[in-house]
C-alpha atoms as a PDB file:
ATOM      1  CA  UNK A   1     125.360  88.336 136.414  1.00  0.00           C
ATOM      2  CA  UNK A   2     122.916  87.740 133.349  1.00  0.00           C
ATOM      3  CA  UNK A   3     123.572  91.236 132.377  1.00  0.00           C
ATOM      4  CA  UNK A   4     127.541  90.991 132.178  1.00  0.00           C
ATOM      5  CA  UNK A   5     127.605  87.522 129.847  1.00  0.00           C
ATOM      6  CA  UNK A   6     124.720  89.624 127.570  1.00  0.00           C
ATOM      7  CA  UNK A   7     127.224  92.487 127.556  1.00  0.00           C
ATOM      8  CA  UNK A   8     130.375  90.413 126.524  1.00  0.00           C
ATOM      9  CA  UNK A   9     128.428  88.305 124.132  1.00  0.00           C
ATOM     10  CA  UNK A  10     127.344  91.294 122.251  1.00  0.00           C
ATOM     11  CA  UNK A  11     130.198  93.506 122.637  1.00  0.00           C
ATOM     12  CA  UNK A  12     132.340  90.181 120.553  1.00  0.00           C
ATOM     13  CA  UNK A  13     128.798  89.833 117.616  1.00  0.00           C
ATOM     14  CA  UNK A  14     129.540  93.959 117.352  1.00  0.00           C
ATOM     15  CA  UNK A  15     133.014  93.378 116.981  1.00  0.00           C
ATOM     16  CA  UNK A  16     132.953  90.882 114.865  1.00  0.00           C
ATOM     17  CA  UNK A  17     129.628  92.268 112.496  1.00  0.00           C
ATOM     18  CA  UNK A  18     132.090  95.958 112.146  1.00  0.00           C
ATOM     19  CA  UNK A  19     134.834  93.475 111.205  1.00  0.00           C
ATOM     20  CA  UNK A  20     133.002  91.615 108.530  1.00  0.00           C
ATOM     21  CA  UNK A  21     131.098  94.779 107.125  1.00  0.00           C
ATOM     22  CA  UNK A  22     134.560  96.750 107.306  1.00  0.00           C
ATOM     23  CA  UNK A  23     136.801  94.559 105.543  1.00  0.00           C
ATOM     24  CA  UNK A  24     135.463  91.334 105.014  1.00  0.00           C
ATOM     25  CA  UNK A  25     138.490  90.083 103.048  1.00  0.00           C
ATOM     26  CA  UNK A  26     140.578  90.831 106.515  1.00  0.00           C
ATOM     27  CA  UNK A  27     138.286  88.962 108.653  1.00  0.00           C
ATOM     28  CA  UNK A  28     140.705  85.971 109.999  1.00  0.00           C
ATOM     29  CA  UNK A  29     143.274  88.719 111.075  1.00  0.00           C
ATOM     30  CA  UNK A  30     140.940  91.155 112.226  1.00  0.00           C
ATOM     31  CA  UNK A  31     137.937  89.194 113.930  1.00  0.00           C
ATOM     32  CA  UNK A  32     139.579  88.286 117.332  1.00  0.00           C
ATOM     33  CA  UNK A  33     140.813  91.844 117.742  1.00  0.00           C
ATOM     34  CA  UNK A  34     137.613  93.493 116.449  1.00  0.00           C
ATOM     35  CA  UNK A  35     135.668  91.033 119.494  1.00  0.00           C
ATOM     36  CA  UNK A  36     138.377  91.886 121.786  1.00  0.00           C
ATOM     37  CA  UNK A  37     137.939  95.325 121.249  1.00  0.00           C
ATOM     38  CA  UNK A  38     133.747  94.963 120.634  1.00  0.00           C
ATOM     39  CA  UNK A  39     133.786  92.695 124.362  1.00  0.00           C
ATOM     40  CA  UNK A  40     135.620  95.630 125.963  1.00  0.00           C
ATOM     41  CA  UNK A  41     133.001  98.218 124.424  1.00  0.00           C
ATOM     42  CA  UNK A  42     130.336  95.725 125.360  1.00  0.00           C
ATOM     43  CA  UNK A  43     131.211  95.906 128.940  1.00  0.00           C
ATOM     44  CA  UNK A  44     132.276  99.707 129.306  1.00  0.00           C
ATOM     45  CA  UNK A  45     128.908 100.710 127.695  1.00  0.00           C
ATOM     46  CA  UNK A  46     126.623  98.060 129.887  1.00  0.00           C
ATOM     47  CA  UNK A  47     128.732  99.411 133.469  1.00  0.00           C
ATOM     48  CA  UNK A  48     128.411 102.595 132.233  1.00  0.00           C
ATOM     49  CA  UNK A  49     124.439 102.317 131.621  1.00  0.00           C
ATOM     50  CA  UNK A  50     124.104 100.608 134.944  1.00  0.00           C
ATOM     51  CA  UNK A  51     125.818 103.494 136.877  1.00  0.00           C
ATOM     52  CA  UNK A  52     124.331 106.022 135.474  1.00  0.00           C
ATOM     53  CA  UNK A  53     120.559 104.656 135.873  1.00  0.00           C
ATOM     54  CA  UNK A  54     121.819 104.017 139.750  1.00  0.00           C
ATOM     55  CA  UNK A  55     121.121 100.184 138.705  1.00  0.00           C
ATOM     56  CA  UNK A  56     123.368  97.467 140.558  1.00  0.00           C
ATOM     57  CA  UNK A  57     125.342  95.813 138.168  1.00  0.00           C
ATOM     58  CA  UNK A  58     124.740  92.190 139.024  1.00  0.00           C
ATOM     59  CA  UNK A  59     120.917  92.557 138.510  1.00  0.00           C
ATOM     60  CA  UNK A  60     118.560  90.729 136.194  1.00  0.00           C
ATOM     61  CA  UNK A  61     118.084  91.485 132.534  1.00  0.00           C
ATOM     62  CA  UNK A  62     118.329  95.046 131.291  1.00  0.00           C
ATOM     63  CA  UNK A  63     117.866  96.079 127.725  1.00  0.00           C
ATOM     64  CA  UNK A  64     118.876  99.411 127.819  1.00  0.00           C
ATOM     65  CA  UNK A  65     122.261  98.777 128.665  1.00  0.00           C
ATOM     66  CA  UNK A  66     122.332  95.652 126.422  1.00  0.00           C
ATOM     67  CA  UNK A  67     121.975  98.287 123.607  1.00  0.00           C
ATOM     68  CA  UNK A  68     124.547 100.557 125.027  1.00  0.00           C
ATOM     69  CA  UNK A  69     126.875  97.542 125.106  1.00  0.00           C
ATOM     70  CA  UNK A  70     126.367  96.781 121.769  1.00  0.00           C
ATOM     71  CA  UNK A  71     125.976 100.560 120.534  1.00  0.00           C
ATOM     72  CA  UNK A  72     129.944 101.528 122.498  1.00  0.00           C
ATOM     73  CA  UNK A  73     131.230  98.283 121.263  1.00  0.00           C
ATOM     74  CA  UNK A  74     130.489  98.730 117.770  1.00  0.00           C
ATOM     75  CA  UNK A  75     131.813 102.490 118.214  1.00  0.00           C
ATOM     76  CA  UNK A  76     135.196 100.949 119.729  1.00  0.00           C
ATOM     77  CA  UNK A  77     135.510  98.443 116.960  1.00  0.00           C
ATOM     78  CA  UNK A  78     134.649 100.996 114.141  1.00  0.00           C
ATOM     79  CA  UNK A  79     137.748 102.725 115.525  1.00  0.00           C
ATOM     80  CA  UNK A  80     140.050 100.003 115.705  1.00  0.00           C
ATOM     81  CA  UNK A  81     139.060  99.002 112.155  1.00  0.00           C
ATOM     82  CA  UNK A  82     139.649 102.545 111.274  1.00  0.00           C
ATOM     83  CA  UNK A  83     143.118 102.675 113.185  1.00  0.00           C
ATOM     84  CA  UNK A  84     144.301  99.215 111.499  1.00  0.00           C
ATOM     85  CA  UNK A  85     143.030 100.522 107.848  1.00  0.00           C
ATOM     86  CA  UNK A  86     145.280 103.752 107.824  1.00  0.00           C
ATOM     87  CA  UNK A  87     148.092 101.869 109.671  1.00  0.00           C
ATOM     88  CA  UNK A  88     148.257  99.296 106.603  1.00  0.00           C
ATOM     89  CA  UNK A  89     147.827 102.109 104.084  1.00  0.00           C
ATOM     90  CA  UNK A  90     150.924 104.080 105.376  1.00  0.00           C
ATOM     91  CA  UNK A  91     153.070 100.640 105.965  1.00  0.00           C
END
């Protein structure tokens, strides 16, 4: 269970760290989507870590899929910063 709050907690400080270093003057409208998006990354990358090391899940602390959380959720939230940037561009 430790592992999962690690992975959602952060999957939101990737989010938000890609949000500020992205466009920092678009942080209130783009921080809750960016941890949205970074918590979802967070826990996609730790489940994926787990399964793939044939690791239950629900076990103690594991670092390596800490880092995976926080590597996929930065990757997810990079994206979604991209998306949003050409969106505005073109609108």
């Amino acid at each position: 269970m430790l592992n999962i709050l690690f992975w959602l907690i952060f999957g939101v400080l990737g989010g938000w760290t890609v949000a500020l270093i992205a466009q920092p003057e678009a942080v209130p409208k783009r921080a809750n989507g960016s941890g949205l998006i970074g918590a979802i990354g967070g826990m996609l990358g730790g489940a994926l870590t787990q399964y793939v090391s044939h690791q239950p899940i629900v076990g103690g602390f594991n670092g390596p899929s800490i880092l995976v959380a926080v590597i996929i959720s930065v990757i997810l939230s990079s994206l979604f910063n991209l998306i949003l940037s050409r969106h505005q561009l073109k609108g």
